[in-house]
C-alpha atoms as a PDB file:
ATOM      1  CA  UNK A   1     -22.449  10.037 -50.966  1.00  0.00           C
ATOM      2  CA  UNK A   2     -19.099   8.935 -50.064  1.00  0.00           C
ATOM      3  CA  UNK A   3     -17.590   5.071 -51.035  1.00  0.00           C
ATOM      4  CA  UNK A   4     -19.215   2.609 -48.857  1.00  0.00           C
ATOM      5  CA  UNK A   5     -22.073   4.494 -47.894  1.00  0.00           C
ATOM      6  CA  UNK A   6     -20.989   6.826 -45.489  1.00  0.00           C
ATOM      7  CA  UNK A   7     -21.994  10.507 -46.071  1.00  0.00           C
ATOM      8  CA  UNK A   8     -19.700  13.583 -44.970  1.00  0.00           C
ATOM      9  CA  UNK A   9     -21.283  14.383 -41.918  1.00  0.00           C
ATOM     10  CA  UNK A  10     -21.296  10.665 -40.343  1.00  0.00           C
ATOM     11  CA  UNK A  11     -17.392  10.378 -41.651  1.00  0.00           C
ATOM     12  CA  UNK A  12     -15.264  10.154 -38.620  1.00  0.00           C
ATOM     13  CA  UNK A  13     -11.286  11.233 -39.062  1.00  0.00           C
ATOM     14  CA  UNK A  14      -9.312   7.793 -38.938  1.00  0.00           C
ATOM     15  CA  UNK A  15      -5.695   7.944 -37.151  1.00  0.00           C
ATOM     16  CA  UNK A  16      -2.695   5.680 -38.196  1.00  0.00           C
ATOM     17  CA  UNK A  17      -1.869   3.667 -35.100  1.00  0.00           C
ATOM     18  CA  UNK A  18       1.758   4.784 -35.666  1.00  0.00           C
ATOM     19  CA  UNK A  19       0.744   8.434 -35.355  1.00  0.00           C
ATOM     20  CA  UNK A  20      -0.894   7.413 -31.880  1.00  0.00           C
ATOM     21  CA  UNK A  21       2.096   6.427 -30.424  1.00  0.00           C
ATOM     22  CA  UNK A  22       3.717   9.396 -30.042  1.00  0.00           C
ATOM     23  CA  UNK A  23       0.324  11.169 -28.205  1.00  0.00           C
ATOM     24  CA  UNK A  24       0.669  11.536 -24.974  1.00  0.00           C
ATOM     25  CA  UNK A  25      -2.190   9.697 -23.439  1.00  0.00           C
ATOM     26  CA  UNK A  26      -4.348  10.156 -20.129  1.00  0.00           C
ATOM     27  CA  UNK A  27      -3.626   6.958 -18.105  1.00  0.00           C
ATOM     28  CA  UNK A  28      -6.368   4.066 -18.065  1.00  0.00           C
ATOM     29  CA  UNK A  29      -5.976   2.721 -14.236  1.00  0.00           C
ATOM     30  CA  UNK A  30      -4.218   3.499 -11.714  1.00  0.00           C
ATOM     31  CA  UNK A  31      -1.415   1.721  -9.839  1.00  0.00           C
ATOM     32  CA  UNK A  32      -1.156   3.245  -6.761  1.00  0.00           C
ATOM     33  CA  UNK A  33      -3.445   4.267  -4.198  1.00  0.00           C
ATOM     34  CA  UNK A  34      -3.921   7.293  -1.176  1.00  0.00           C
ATOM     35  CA  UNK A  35      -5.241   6.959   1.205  1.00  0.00           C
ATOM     36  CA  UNK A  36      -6.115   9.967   3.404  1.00  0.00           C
ATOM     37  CA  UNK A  37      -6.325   9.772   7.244  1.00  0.00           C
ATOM     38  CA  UNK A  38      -7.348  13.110   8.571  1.00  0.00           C
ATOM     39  CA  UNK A  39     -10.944  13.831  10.127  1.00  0.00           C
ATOM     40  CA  UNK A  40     -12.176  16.539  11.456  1.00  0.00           C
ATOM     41  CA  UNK A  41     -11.174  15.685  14.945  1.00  0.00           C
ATOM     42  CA  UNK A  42      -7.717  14.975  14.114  1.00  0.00           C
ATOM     43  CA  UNK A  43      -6.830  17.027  10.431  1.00  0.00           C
ATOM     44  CA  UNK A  44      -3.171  17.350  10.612  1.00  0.00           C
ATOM     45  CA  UNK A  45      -3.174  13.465   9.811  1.00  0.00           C
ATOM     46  CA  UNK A  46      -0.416  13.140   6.639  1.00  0.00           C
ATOM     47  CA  UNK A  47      -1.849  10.556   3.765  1.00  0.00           C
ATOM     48  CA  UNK A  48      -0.699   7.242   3.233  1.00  0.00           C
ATOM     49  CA  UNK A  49       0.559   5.929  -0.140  1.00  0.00           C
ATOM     50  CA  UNK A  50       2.821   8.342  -1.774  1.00  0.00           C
ATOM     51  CA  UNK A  51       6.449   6.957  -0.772  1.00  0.00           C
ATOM     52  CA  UNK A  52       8.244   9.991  -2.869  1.00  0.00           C
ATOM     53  CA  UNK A  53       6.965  13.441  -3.015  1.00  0.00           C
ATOM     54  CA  UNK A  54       9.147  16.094  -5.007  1.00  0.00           C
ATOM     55  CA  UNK A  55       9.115  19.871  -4.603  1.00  0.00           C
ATOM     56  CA  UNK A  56      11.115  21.664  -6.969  1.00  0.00           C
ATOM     57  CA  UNK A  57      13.444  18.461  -7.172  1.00  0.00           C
ATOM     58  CA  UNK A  58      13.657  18.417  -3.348  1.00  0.00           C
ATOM     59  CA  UNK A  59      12.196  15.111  -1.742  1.00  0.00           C
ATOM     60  CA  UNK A  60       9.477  15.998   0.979  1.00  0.00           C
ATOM     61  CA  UNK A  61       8.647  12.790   1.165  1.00  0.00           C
ATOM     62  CA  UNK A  62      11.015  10.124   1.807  1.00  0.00           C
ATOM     63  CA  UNK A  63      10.535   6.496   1.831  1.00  0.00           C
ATOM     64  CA  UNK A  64       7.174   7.715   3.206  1.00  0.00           C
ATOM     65  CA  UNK A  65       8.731   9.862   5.861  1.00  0.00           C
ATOM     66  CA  UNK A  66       8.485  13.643   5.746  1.00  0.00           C
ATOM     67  CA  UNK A  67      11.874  15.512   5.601  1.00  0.00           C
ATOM     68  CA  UNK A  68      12.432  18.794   6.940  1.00  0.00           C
ATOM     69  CA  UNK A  69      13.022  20.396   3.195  1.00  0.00           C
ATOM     70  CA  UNK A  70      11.177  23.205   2.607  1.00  0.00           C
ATOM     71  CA  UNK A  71      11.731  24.035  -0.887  1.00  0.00           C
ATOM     72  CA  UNK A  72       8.217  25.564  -2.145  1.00  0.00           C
ATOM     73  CA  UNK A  73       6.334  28.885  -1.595  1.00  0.00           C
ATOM     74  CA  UNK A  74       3.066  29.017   0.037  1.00  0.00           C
ATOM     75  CA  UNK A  75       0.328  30.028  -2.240  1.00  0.00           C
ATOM     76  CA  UNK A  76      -1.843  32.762  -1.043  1.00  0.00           C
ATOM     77  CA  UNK A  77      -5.801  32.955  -2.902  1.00  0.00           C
ATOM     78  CA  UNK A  78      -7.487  36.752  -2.913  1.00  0.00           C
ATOM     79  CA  UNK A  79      -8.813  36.214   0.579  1.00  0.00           C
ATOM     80  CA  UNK A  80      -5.817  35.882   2.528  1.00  0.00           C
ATOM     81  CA  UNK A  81      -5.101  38.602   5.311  1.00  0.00           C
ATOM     82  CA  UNK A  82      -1.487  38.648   7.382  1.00  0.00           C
END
């Protein structure tokens, strides 16, 4: 047995808090919300929420507003045919 009472097996690792801050952490909450409008009667509906959207450094988005940029490259899966 270990000091304290605690054997090997139920001994967790303990972390310095300095040593946390420099982790890069999943976010808690979120501060923004998206909110999609397409349905299947009317799917070419853009979502709401994102003012800013980025491709490749190129702004898509905005302000909201779609640009005409076209800086990616469609992706194509296994089961696309031309």
């Amino acid at each position: 047995m270990l000091a304290g009472g605690r054997g090997l097996i139920s001994s967790t690792p303990r972390v310095s808090p300095s040593r946390m801050k420099s982790r890069l952490q999943r976010p808690r909450s979120s501060n923004s919300t998206v909110n999609a409008r397409a349905t299947f009667e009317k799917p070419n509906q853009y979502s709401e929420g994102m003012p800013y959207v980025a491709v490749n450094g190129v702004l898509v988005v905005d302000q909201g507003k779609i640009t005409a940029a076209a800086p990616g490259k469609a992706l194509r899966g296994p089961g696309y045919r031309p």
